[in-house]
Protein backbone atom coordinates (compact mmCIF):
# COMPACT_ATOMS: atom_id res chain seq x y z
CA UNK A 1 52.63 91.07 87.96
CA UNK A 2 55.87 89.34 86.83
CA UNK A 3 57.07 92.10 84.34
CA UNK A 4 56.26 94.66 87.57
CA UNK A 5 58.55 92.05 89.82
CA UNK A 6 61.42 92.44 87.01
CA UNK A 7 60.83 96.02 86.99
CA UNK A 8 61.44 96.32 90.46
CA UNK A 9 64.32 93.88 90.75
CA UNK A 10 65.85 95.98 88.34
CA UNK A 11 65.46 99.30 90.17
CA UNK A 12 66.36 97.91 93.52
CA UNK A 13 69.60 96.57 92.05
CA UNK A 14 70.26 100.31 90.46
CA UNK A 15 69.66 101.45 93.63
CA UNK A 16 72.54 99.38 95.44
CA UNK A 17 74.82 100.28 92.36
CA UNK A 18 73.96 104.11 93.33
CA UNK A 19 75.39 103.63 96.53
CA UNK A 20 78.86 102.56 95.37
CA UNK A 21 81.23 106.10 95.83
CA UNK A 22 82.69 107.14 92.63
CA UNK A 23 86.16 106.91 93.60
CA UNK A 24 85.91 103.08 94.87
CA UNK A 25 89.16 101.38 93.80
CA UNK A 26 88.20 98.72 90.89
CA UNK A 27 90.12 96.15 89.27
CA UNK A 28 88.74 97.55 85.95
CA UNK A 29 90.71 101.15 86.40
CA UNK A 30 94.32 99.51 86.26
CA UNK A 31 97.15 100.96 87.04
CA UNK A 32 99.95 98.46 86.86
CA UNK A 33 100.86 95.35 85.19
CA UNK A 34 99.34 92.85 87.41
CA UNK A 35 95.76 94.32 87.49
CA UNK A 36 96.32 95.01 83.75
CA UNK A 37 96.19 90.93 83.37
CA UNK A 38 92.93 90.79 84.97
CA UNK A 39 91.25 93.50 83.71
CA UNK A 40 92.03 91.68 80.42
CA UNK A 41 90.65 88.30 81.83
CA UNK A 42 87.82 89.92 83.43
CA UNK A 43 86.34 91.31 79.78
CA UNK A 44 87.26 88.12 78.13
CA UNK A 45 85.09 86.18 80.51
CA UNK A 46 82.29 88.81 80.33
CA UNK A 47 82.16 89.07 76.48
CA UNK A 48 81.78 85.06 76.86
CA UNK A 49 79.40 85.13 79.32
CA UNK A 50 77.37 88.01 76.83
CA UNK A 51 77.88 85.64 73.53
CA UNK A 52 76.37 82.30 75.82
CA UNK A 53 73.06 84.56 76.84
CA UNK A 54 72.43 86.16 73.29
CA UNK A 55 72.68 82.66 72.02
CA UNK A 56 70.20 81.21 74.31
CA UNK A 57 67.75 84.10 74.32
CA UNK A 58 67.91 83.46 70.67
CA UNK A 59 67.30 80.24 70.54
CA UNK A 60 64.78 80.19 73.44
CA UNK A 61 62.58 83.23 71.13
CA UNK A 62 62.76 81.27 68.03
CA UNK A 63 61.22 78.13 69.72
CA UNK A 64 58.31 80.78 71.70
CA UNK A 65 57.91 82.93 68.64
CA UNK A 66 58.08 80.59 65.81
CA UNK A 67 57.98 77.11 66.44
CA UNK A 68 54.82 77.57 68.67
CA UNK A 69 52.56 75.32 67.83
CA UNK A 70 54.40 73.73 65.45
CA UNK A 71 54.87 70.01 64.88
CA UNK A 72 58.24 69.50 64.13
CA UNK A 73 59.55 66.35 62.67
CA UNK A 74 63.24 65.16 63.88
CA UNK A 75 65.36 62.80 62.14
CA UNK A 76 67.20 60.09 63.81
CA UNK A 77 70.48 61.18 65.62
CA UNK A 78 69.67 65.04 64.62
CA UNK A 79 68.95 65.73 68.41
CA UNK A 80 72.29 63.82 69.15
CA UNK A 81 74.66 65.35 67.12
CA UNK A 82 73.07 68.73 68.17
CA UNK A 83 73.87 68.17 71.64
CA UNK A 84 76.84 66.91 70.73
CA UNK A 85 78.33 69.89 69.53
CA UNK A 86 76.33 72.88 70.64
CA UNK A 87 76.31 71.27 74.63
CA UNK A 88 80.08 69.66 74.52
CA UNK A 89 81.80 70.54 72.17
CA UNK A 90 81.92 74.31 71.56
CA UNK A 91 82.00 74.82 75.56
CA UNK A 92 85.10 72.61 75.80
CA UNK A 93 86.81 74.63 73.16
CA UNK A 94 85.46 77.81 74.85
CA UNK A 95 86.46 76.48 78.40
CA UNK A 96 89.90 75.11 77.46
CA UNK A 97 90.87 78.51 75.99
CA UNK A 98 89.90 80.88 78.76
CA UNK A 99 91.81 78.01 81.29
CA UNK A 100 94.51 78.39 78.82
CA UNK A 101 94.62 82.50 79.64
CA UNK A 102 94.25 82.03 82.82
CA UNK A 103 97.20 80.08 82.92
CA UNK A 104 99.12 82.50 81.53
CA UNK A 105 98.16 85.31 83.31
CA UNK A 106 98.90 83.35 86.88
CA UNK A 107 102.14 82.18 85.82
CA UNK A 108 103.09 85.90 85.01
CA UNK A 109 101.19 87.54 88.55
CA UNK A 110 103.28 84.86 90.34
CA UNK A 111 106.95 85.75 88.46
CA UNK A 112 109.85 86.22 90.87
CA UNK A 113 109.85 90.86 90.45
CA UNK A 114 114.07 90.07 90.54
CA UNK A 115 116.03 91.34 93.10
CA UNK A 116 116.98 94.73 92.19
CA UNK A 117 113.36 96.31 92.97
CA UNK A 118 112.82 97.44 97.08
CA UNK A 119 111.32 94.60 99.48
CA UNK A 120 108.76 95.54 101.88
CA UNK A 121 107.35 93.71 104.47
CA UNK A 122 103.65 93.40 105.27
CA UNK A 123 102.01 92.21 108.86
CA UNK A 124 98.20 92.34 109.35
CA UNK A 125 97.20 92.76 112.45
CA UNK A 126 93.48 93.23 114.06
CA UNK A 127 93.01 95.84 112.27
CA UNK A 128 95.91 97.35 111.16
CA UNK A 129 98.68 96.92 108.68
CA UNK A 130 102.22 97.41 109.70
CA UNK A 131 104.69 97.89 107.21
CA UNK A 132 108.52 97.93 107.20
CA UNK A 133 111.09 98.11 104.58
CA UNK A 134 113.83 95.81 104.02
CA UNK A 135 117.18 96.89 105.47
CA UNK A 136 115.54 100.01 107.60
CA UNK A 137 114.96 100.28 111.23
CA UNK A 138 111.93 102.02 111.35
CA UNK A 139 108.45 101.71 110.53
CA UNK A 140 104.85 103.09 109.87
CA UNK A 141 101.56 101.59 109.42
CA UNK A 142 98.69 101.41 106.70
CA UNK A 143 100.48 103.13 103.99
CA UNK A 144 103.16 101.94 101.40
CA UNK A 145 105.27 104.34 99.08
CA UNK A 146 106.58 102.39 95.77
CA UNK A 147 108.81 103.89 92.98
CA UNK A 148 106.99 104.62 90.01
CA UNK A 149 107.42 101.72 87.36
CA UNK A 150 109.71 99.57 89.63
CA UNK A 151 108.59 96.17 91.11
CA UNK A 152 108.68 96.07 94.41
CA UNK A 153 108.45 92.74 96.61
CA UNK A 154 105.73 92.43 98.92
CA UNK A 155 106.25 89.90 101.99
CA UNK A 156 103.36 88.99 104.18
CA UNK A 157 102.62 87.60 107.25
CA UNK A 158 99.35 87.56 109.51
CA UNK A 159 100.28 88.18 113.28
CA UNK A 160 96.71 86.46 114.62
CA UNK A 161 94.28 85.59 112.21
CA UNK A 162 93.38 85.49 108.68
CA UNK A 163 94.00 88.34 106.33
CA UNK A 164 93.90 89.48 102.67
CA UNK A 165 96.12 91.94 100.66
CA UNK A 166 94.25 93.30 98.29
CA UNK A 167 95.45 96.26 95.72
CA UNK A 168 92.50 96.17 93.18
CA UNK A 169 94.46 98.90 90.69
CA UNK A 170 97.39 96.99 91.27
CA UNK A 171 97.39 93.35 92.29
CA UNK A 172 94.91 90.58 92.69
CA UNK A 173 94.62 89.45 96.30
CA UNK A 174 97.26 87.35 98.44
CA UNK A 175 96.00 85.55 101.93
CA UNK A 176 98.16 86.33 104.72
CA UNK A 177 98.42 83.03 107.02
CA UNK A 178 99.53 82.84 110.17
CA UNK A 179 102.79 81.20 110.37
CA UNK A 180 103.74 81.34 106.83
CA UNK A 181 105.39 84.15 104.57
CA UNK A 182 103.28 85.21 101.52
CA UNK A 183 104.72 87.09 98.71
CA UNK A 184 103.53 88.94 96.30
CA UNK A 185 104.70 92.30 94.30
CA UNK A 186 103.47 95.65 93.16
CA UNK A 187 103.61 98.04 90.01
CA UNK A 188 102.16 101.01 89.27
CA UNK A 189 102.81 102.33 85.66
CA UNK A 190 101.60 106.06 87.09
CA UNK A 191 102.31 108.08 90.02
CA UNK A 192 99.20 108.52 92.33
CA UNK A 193 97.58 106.87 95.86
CA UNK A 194 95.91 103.41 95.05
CA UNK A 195 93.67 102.16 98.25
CA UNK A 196 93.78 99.16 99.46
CA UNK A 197 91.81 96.37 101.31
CA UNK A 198 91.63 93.42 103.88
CA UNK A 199 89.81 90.85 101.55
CA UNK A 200 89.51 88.09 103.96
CA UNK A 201 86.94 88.68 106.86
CA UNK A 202 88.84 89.05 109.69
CA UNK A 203 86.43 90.01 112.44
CA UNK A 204 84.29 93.63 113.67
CA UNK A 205 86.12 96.35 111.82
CA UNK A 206 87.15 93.95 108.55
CA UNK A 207 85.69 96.74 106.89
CA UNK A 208 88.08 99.54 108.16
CA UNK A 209 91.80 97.48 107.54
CA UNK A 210 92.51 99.99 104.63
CA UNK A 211 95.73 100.77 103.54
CA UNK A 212 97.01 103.31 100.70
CA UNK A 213 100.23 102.69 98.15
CA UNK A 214 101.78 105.92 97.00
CA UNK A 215 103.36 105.45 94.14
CA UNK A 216 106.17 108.49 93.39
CA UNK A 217 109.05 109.35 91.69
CA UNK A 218 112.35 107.30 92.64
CA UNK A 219 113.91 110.26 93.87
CA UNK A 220 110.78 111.15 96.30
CA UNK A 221 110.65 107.25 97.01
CA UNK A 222 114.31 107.15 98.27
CA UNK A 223 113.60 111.01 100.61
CA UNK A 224 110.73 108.84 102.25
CA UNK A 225 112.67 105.78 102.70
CA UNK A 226 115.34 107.97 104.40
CA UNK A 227 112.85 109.71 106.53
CA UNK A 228 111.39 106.59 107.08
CA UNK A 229 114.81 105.36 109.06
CA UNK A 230 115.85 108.64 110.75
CA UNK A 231 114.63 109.90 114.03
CA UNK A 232 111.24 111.45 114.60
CA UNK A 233 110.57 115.35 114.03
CA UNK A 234 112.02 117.28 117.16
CA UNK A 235 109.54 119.06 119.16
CA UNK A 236 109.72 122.85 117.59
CA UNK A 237 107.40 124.84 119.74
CA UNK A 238 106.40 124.68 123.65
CA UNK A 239 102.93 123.18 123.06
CA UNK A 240 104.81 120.38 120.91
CA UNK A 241 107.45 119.60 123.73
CA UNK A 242 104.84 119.42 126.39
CA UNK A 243 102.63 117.43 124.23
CA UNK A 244 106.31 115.11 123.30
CA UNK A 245 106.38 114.85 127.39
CA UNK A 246 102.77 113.86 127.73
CA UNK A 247 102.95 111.07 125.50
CA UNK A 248 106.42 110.18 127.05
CA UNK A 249 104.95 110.00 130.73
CA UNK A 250 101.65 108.93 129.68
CA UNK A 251 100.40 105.20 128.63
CA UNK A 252 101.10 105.86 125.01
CA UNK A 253 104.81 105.16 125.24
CA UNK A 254 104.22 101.38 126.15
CA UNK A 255 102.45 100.64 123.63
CA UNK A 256 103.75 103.26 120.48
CA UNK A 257 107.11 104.16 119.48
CA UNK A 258 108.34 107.41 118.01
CA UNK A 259 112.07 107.00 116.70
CA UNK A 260 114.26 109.07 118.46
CA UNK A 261 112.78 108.86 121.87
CA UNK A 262 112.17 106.39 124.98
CA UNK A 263 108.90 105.18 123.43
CA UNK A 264 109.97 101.90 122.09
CA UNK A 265 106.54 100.08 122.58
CA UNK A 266 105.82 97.19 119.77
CA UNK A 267 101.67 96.16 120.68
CA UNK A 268 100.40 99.69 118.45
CA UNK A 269 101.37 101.41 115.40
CA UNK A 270 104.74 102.97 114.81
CA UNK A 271 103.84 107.22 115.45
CA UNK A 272 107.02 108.70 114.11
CA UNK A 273 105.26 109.70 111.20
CA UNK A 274 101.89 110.22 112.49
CA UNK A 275 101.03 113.64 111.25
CA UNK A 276 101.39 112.39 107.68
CA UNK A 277 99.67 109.41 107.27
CA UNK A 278 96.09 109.65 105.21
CA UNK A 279 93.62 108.55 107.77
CA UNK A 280 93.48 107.15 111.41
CA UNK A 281 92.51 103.65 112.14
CA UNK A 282 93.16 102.31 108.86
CA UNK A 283 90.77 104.69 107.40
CA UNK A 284 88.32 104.47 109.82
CA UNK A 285 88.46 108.45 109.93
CA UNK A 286 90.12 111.42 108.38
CA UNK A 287 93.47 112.13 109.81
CA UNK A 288 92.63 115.46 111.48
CA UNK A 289 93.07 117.43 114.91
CA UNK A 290 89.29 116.94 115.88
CA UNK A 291 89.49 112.94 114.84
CA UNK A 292 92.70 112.84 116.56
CA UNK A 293 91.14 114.09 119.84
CA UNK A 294 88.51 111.84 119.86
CA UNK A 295 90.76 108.73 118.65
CA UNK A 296 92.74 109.26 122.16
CA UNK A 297 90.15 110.18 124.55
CA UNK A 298 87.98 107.21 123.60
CA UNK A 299 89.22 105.36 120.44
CA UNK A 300 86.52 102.19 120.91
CA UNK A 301 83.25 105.16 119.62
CA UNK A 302 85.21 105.38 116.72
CA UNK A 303 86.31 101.64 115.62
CA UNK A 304 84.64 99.54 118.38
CA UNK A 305 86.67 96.44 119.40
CA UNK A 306 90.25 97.38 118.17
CA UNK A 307 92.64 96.91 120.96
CA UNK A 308 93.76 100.21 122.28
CA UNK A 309 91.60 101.35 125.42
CA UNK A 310 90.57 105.28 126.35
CA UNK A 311 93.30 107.11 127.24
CA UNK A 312 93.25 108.57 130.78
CA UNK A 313 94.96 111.99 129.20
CA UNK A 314 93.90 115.16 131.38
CA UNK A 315 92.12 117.87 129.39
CA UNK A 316 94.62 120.36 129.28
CA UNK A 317 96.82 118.11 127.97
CA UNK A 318 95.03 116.73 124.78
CA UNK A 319 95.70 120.32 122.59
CA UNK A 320 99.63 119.94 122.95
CA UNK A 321 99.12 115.80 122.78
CA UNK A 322 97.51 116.27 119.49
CA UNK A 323 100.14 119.06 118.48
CA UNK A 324 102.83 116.85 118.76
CA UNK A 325 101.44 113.72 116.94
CA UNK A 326 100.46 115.88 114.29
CA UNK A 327 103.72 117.66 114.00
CA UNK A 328 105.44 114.14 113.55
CA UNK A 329 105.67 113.91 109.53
């Protein structure tokens, strides 16, 4: 019955491991310097951790297996000086060295990244992350572009309660508290889109805070970053401008902003780059014209308790709505 229990144990926990997607971001797929460091100190503490339990199974088989029974006599101070330096002594030395890495590896994830690199800055909000860039007027939300191989400065600041900023193929975590400026920076040695986390419960959709850093070329980096401070996309066809004039005259206005126009509302996400961004709701759902739809007609079935309410938007208005916040990229 006990070897069935382990048996089972060890399926079940299989079983959760199954469930894990394949493309999860891990701390063990680096990308950059700072989740290098820990990728390092992770397998140093795991090889540790794998010498310690080979050394007690060991031991623990040699006294069922072949002391059994066995009357073995111990000389004075043998069991002492045993104690002494298999129980104290080697874990000291063992303990004092990985402290001694991990030492070094903090003092190098918390290095000033200079001044040269870009500085963005970071708010979490219930449960949404908006992001702006140092030194340009606009903004967008849940998704950061870096230069390829550049530092970049990361300041953060909660706007209610608790939050976490968590890059696992980039960076190791940094708490966002409310009244205080966090900083942090990122790295990525590779071009690609790393996604990010909330890893500090934060309330009902903790889960979907999500965020993506798109790491490009400088020369794509600097194009966004210009894009990023110009007006919105003009409206280019009729279902766009009466879709711009719907969200203009509608409720969205006093609580959005698209750059360019009227809407100048600061309680929701920046829209003037809407149609580009990878998801809606901080990943809560693809960014697509169906999600879309149902996002503004009743945004609480898809991420229940976030703070934007259905949207009294007639039905022949939604198609050229959803036109014209997917034309803004």
């Amino acid at each position: 019955m006990r070897g069935a229990r382990v048996v089972a144990a060890g399926l079940g926990a299989l079983s959760v491991l199954a469930g894990c997607p394949a493309d999860a971001p891990s701390a063990l797929d680096p990308a950059g310097a700072g989740a290098h460091r820990i990728e390092g100190l992770w397998w140093l503490l795991f090889w540790v951790s794998v010498v310690v339990f080979l050394e007690v199974a060991a031991l623990l088989a040699w006294a069922l297996v072949f002391r059994r029974g066995e009357r073995t006599r111990i000389r004075h101070g043998q069991p002492l000086r045993f104690v002494t330096i298999a129980g104290a002594g080697l874990p000291f030395v063992i303990l004092v060295a990985v402290y001694g890495v991990g030492l070094r590896d903090l003092a190098a994830l918390s290095a000033d990244p200079g001044p040269d690199g870009p500085t963005v800055e970071v708010t979490g909000h219930k449960w949404w992350w908006e992001v702006r860039y140092e030194g340009v007027s606009g903004a967008t939300a849940n998704e950061i572009h870096i230069p390829v191989g550049e530092r970049v400065r990361v300041r953060l600041r909660a706007a209610d309660v608790l939050h976490s900023f968590w890059v696992p193929q980039l960076m190791p975590k940094t708490d966002l508290i409310a009244g205080e400026m966090r900083e942090t920076w990122l790295l990525a040695n590779r071009a690609g889109s790393y996604r990010g986390q909330c890893a500090e419960y934060c309330g009902l959709q903790h889960a979907h805070m999500a965020l993506m850093v798109i790491a490009e070329p400088r020369r794509d980096f600097d194009a966004w970053v210009a894009r990023l401070g110009a007006p919105a996309r003009a409206p280019q066809s009729e279902a766009e401008r009466r879709g711009q004039q719907a969200f203009l005259q509608g409720t969205c206005a006093a609580c959005h902003a698209v750059r360019g126009t009227s809407a100048q509302g600061r309680v929701g996400p920046d829209l003037s780059d809407m149609g580009a961004r990878w998801s809606i709701g901080a990943g809560a759902v693809p960014n697509d014209a169906g999600h879309l739809g149902g996002w503004i007609a009743n945004p609480q079935t898809v991420k229940p308790g976030n703070a934007m309410p259905p949207q009294p938007v007639d039905a022949a208005q939604l198609p050229d709505l959803i036109a014209y916040l997917r034309s803004l990229k």
